[in-house]
PDB file of N, CA and C in Angstrom:
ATOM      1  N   UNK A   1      48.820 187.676 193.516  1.00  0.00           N
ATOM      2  CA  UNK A   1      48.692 186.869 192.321  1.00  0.00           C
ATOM      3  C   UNK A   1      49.762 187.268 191.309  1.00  0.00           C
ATOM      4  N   UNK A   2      50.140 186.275 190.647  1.00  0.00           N
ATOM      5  CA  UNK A   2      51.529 186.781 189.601  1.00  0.00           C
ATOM      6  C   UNK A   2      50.618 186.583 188.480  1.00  0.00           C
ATOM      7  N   UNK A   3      51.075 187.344 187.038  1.00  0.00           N
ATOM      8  CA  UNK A   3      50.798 187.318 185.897  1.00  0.00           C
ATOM      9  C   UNK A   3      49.721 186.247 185.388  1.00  0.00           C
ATOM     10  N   UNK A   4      50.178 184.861 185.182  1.00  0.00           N
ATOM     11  CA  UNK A   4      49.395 183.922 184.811  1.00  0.00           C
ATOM     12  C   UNK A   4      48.687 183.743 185.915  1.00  0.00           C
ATOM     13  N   UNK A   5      48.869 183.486 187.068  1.00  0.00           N
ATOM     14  CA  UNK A   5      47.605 183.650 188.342  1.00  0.00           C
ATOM     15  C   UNK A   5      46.614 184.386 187.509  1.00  0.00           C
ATOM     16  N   UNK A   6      46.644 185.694 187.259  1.00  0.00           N
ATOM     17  CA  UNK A   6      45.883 186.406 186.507  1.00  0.00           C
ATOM     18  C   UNK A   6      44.843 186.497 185.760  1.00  0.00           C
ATOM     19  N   UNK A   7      45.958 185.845 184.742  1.00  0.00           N
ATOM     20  CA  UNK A   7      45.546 185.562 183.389  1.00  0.00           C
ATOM     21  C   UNK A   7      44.178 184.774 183.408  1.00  0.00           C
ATOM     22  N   UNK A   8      44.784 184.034 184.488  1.00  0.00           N
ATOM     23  CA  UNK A   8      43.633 182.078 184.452  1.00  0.00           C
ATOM     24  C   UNK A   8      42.178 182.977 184.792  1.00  0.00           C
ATOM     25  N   UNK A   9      42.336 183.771 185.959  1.00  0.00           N
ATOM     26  CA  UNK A   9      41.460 184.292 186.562  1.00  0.00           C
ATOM     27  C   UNK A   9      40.198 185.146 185.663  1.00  0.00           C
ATOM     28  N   UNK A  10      41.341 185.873 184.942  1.00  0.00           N
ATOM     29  CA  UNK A  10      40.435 186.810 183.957  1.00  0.00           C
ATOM     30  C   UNK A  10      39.895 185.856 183.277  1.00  0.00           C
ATOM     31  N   UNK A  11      39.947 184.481 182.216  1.00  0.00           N
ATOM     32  CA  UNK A  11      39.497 183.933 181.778  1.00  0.00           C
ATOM     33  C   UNK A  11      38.442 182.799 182.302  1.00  0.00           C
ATOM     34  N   UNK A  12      38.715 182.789 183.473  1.00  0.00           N
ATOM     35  CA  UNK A  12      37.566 181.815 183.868  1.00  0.00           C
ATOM     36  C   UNK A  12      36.242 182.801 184.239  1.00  0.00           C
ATOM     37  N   UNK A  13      36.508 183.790 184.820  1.00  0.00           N
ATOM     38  CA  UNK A  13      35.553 185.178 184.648  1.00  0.00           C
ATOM     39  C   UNK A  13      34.790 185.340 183.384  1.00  0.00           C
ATOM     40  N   UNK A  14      35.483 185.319 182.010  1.00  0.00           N
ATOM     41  CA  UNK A  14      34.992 185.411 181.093  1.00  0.00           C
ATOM     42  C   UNK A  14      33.974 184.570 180.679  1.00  0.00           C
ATOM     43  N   UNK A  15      34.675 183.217 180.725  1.00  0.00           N
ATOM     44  CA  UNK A  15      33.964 182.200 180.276  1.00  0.00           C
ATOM     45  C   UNK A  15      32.984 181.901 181.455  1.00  0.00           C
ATOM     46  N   UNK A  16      32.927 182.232 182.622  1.00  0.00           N
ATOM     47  CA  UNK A  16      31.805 181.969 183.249  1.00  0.00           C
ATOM     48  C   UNK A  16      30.729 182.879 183.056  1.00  0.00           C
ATOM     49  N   UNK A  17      30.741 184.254 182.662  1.00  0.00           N
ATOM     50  CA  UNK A  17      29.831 185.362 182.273  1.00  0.00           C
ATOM     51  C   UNK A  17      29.428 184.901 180.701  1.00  0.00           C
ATOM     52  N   UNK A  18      30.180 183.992 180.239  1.00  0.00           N
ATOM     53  CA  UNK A  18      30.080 183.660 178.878  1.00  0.00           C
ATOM     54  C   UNK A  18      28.907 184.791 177.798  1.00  0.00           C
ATOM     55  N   UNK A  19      28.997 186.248 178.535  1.00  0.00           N
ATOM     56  CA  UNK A  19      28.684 187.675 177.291  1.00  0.00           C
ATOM     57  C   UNK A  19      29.891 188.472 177.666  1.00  0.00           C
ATOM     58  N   UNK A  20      30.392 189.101 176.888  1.00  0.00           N
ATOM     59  CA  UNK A  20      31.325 190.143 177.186  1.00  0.00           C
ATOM     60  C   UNK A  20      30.754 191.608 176.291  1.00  0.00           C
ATOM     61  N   UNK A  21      29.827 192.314 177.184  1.00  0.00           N
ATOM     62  CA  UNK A  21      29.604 193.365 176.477  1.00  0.00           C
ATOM     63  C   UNK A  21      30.989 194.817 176.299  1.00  0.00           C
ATOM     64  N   UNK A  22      30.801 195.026 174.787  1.00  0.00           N
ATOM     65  CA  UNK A  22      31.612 195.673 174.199  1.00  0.00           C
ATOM     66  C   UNK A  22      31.200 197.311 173.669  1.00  0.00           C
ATOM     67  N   UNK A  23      31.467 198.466 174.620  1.00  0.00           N
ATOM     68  CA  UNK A  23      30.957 199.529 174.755  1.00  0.00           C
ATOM     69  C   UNK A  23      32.067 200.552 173.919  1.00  0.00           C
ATOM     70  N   UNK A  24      31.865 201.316 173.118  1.00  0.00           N
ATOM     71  CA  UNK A  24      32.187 202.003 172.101  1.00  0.00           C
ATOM     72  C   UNK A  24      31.706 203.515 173.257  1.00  0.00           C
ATOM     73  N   UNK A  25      32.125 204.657 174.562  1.00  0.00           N
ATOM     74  CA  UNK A  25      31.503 205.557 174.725  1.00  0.00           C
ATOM     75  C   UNK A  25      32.234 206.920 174.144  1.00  0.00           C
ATOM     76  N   UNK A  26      31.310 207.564 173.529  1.00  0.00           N
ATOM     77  CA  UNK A  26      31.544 208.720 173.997  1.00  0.00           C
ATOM     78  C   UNK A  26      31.752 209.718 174.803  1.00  0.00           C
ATOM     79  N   UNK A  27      30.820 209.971 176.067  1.00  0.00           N
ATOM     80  CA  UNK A  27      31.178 210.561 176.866  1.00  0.00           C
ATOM     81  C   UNK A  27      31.424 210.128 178.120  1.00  0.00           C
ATOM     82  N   UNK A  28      32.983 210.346 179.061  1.00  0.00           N
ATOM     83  CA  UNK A  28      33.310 209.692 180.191  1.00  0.00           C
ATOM     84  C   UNK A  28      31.964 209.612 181.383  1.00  0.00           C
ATOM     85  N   UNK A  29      31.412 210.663 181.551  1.00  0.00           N
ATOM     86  CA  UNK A  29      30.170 210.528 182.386  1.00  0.00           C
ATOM     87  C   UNK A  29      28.773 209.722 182.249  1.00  0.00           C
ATOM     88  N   UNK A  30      28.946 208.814 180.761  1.00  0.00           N
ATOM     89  CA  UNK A  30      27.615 207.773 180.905  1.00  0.00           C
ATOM     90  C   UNK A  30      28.555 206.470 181.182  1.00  0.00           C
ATOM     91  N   UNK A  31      30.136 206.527 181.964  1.00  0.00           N
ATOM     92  CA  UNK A  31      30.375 205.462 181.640  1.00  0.00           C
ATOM     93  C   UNK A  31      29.968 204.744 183.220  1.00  0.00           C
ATOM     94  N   UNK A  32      29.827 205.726 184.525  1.00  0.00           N
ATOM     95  CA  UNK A  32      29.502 204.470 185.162  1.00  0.00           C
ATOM     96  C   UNK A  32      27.957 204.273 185.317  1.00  0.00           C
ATOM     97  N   UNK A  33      27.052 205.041 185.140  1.00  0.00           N
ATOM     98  CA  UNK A  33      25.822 204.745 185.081  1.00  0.00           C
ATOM     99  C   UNK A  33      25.574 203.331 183.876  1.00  0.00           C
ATOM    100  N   UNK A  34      26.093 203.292 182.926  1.00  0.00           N
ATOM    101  CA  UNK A  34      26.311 202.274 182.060  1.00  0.00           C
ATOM    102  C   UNK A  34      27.267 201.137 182.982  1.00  0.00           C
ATOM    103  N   UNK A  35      28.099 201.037 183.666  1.00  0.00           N
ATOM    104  CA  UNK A  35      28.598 199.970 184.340  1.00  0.00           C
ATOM    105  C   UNK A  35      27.240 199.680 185.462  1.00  0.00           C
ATOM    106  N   UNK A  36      26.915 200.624 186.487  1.00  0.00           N
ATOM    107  CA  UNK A  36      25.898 200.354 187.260  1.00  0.00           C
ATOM    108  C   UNK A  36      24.861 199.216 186.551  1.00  0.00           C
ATOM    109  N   UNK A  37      24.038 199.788 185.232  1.00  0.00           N
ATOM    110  CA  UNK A  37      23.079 198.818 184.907  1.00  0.00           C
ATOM    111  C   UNK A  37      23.698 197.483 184.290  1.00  0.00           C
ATOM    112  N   UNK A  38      25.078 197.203 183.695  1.00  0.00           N
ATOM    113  CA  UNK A  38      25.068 195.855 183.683  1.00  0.00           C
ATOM    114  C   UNK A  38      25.746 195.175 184.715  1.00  0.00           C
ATOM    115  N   UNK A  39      25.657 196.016 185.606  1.00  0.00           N
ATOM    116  CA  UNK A  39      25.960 194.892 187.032  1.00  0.00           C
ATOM    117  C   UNK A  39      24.908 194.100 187.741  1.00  0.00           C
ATOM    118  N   UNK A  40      23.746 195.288 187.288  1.00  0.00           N
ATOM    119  CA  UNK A  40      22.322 194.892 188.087  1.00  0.00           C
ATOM    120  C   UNK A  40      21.972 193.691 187.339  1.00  0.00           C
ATOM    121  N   UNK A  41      22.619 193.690 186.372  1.00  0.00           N
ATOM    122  CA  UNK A  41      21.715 192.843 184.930  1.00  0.00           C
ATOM    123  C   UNK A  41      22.632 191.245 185.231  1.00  0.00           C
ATOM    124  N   UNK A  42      23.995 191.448 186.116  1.00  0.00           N
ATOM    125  CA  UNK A  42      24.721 190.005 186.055  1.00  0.00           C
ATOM    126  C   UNK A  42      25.995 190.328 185.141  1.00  0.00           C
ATOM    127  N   UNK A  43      26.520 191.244 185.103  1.00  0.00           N
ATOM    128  CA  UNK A  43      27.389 191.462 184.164  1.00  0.00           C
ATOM    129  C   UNK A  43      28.065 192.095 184.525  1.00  0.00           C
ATOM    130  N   UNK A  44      29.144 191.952 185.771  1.00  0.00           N
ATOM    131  CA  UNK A  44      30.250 192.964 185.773  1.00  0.00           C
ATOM    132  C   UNK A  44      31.389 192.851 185.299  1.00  0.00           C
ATOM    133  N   UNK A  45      31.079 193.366 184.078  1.00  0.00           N
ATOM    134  CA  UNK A  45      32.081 193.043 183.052  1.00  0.00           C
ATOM    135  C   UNK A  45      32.208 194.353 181.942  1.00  0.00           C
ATOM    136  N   UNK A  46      32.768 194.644 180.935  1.00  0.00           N
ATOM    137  CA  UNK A  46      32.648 195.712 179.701  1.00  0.00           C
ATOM    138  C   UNK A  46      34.515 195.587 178.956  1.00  0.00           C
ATOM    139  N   UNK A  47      34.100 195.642 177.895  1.00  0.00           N
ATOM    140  CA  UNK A  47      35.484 196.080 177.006  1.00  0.00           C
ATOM    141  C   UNK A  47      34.876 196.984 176.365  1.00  0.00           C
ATOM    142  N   UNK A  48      35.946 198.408 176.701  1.00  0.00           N
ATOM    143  CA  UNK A  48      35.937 199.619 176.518  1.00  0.00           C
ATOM    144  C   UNK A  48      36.340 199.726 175.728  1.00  0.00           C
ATOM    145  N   UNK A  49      36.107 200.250 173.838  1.00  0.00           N
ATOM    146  CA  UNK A  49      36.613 200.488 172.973  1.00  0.00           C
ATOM    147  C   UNK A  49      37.836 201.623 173.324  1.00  0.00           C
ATOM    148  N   UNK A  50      38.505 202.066 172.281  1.00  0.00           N
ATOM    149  CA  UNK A  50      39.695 202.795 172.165  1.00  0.00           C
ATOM    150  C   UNK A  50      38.850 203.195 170.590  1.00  0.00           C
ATOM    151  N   UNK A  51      38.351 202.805 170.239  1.00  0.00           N
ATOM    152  CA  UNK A  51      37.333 203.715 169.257  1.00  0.00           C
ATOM    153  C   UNK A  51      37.216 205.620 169.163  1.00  0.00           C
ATOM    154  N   UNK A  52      37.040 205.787 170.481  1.00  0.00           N
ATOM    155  CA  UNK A  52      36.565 206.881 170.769  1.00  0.00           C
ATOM    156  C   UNK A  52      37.344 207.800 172.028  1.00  0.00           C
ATOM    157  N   UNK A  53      37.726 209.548 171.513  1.00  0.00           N
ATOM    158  CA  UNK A  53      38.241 210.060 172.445  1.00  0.00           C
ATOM    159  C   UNK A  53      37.958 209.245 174.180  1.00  0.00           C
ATOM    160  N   UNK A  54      37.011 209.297 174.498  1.00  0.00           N
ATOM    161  CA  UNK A  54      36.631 208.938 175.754  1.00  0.00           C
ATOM    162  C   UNK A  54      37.227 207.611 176.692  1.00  0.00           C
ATOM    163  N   UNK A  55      37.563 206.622 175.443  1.00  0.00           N
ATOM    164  CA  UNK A  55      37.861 204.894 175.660  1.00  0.00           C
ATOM    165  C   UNK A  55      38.810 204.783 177.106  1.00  0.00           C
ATOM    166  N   UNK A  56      40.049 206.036 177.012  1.00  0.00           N
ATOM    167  CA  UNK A  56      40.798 205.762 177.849  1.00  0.00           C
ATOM    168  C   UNK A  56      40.668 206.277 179.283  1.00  0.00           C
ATOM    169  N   UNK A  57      40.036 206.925 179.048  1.00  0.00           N
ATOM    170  CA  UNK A  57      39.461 208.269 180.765  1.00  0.00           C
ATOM    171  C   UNK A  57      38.310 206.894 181.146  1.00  0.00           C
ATOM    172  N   UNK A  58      37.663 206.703 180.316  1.00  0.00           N
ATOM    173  CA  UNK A  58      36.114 205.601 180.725  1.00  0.00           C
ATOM    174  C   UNK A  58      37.055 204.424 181.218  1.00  0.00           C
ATOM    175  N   UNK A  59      38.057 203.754 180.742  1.00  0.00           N
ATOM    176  CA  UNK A  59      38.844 202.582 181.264  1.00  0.00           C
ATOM    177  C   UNK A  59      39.382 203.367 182.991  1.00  0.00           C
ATOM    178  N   UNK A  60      39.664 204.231 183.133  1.00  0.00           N
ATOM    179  CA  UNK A  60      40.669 204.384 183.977  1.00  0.00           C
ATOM    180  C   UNK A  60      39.819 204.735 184.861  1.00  0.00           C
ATOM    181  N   UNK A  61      38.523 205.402 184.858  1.00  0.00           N
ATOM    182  CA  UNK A  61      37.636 205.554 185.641  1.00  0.00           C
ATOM    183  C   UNK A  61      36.938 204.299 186.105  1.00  0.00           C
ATOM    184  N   UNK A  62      36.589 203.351 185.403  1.00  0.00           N
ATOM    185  CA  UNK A  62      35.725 202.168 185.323  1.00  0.00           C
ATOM    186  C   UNK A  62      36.959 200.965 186.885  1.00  0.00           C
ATOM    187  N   UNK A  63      38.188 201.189 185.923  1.00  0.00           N
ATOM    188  CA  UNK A  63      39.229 200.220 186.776  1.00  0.00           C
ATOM    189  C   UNK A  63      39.431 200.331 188.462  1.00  0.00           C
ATOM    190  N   UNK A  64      38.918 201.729 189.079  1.00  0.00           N
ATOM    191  CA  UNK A  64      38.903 201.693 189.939  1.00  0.00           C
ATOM    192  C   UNK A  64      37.721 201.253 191.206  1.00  0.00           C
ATOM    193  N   UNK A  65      36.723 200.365 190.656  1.00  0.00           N
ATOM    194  CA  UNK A  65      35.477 199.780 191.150  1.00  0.00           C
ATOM    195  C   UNK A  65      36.223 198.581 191.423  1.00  0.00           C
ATOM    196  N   UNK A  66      35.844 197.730 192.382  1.00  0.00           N
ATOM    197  CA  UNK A  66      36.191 196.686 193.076  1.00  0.00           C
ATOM    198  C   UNK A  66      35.057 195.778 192.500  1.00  0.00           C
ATOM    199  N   UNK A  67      33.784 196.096 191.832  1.00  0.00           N
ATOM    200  CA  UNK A  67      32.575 195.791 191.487  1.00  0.00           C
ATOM    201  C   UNK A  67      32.286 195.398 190.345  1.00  0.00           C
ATOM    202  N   UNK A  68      33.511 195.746 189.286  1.00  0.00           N
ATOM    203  CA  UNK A  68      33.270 195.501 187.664  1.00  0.00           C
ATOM    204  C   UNK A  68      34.943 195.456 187.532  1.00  0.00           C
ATOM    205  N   UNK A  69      34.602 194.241 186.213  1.00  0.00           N
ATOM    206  CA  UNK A  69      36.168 194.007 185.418  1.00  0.00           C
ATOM    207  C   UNK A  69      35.787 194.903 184.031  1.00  0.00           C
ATOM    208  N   UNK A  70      37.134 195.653 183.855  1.00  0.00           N
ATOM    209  CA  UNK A  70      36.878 196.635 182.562  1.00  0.00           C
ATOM    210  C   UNK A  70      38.190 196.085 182.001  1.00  0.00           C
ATOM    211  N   UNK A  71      37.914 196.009 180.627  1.00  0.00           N
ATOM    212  CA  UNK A  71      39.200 195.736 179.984  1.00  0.00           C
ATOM    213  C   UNK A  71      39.252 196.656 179.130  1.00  0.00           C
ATOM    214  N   UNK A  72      39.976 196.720 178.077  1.00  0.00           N
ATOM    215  CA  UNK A  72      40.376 197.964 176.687  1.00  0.00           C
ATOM    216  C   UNK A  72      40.371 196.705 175.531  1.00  0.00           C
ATOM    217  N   UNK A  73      39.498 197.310 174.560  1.00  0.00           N
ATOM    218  CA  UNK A  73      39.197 196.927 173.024  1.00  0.00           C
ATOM    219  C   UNK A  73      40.057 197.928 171.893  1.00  0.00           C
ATOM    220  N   UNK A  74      39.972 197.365 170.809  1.00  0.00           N
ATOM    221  CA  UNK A  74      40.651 197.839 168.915  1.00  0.00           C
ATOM    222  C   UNK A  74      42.104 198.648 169.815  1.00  0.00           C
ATOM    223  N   UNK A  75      42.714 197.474 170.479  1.00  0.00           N
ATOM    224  CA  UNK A  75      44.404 198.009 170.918  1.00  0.00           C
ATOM    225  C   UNK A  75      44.533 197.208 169.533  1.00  0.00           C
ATOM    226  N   UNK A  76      45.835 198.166 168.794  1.00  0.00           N
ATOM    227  CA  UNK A  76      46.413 197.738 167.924  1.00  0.00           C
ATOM    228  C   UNK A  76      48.075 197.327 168.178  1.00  0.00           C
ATOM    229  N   UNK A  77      48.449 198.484 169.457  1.00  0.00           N
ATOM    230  CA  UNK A  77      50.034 198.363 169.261  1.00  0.00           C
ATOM    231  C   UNK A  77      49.925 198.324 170.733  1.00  0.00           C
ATOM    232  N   UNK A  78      51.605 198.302 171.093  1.00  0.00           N
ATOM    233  CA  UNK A  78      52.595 198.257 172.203  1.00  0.00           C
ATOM    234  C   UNK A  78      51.897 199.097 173.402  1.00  0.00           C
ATOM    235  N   UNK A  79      51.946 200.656 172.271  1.00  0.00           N
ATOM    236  CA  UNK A  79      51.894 201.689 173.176  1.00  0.00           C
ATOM    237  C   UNK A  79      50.346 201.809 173.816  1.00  0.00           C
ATOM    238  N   UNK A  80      49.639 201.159 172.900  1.00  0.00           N
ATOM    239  CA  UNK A  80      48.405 201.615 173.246  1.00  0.00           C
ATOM    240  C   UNK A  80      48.086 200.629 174.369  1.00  0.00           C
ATOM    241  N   UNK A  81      48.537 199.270 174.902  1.00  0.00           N
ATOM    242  CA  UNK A  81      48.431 198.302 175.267  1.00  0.00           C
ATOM    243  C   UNK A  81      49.243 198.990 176.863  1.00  0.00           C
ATOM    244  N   UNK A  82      50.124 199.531 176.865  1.00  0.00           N
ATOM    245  CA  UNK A  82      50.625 199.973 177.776  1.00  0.00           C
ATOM    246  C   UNK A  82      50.141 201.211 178.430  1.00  0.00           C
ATOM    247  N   UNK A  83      49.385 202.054 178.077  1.00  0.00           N
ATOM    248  CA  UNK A  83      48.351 202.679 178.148  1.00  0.00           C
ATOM    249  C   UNK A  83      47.114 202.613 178.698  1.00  0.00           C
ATOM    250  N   UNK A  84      46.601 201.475 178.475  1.00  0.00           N
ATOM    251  CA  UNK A  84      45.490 200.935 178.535  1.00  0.00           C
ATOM    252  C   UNK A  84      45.888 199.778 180.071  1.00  0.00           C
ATOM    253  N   UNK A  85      46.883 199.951 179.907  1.00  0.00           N
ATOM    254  CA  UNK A  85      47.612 198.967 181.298  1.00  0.00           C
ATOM    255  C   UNK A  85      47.837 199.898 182.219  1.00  0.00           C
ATOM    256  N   UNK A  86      48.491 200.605 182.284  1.00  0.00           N
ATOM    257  CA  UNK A  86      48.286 202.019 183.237  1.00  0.00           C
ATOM    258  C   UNK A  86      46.825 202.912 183.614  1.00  0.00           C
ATOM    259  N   UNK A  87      46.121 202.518 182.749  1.00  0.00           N
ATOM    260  CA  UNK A  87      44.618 203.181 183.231  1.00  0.00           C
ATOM    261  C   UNK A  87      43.868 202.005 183.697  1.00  0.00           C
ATOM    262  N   UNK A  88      44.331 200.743 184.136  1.00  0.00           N
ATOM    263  CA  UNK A  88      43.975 199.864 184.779  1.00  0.00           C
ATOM    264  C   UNK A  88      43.513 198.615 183.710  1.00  0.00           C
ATOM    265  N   UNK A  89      43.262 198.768 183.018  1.00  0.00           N
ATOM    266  CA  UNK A  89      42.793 197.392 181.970  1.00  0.00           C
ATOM    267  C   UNK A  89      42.875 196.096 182.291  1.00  0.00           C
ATOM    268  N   UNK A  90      42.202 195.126 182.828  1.00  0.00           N
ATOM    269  CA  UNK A  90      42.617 193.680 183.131  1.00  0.00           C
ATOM    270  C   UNK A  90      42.690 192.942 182.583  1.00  0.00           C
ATOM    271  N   UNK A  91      42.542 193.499 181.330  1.00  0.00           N
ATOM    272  CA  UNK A  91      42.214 192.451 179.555  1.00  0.00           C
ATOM    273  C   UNK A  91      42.174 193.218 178.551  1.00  0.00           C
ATOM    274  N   UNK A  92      42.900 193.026 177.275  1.00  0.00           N
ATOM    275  CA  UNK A  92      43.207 193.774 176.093  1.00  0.00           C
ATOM    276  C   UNK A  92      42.500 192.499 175.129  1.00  0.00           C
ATOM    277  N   UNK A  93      41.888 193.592 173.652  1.00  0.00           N
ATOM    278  CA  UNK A  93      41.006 192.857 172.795  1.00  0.00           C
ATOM    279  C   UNK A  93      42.071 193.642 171.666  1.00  0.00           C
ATOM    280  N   UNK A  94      42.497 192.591 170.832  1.00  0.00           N
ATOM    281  CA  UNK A  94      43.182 192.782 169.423  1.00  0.00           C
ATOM    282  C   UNK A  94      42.155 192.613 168.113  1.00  0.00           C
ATOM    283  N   UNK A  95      41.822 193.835 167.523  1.00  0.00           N
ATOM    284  CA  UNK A  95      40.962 193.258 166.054  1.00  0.00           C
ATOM    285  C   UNK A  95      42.184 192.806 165.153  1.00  0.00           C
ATOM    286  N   UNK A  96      43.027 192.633 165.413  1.00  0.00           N
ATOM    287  CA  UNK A  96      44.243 191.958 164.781  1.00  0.00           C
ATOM    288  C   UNK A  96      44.854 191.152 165.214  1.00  0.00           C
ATOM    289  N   UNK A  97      45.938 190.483 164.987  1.00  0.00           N
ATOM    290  CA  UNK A  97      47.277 189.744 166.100  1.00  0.00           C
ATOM    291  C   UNK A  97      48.361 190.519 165.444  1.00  0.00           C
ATOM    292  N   UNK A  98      48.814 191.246 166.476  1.00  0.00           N
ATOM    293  CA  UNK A  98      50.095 191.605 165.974  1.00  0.00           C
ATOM    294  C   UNK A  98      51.155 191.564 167.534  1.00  0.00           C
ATOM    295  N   UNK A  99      52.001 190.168 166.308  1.00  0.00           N
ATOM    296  CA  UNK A  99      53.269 189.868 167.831  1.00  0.00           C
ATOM    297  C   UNK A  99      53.924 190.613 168.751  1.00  0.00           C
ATOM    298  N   UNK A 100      54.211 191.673 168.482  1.00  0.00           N
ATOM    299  CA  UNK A 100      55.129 192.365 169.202  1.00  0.00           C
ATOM    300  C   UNK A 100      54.068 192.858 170.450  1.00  0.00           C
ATOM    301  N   UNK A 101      52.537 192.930 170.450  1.00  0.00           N
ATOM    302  CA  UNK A 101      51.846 193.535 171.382  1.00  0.00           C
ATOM    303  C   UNK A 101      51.142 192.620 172.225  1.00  0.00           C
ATOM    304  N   UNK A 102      51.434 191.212 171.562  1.00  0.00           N
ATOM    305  CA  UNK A 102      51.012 190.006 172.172  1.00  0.00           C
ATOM    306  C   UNK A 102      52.230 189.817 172.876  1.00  0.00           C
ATOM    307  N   UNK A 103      53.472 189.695 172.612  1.00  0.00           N
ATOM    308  CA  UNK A 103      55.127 189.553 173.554  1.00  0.00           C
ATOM    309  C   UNK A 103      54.761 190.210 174.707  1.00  0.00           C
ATOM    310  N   UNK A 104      54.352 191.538 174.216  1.00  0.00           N
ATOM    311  CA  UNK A 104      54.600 192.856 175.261  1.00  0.00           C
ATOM    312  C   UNK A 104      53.605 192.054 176.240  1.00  0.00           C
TER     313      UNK A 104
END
């Protein structure tokens, strides 16, 4: 699949789960017992804050399940977006728009 292949994909995912639960964790070890129960529930899905030390170890751990889509939440910039792309992220959440991380 190329880029926009992707893209379409992640979004029709979304909008067909039409909840996107949004997890703020603290510690990397409640993060897949917390993926386990909203899978059971119909929800393999989560945006992983960047809130919290943990956001990026819990993304990079989470990304490697074949079973759940994890994306990364409160990316503000480039770097963090690229980051969050390397620990697997299939979807980035902006509490802002800022162009240069939307280009990227």
């Amino acid at each position: 699949m190329n880029q926009s292949e992707i893209a379409l994909s992640m979004r029709a995912t979304i909008q067909r789960l039409r909840i996107l639960p949004v997890i703020a964790i603290d510690r990397v070890d409640d993060v897949a017992p917390l993926a386990d129960a909203l899978d059971r529930g119909g929800l393999p899905i989560a945006e992983i804050t960047l809130r919290t030390d943990a956001g990026l170890e819990a993304i990079a751990k989470l990304s490697t399940r074949n079973d759940f889509v994890v994306g990364a939440g409160t990316v503000h910039s480039v770097e963090q977006a690229k980051k969050v792309a390397d620990a697997g992220a299939k979807f980035v959440v902006s509490p802002g728009f800022n162009p240069k991380t939307v280009q990227w």
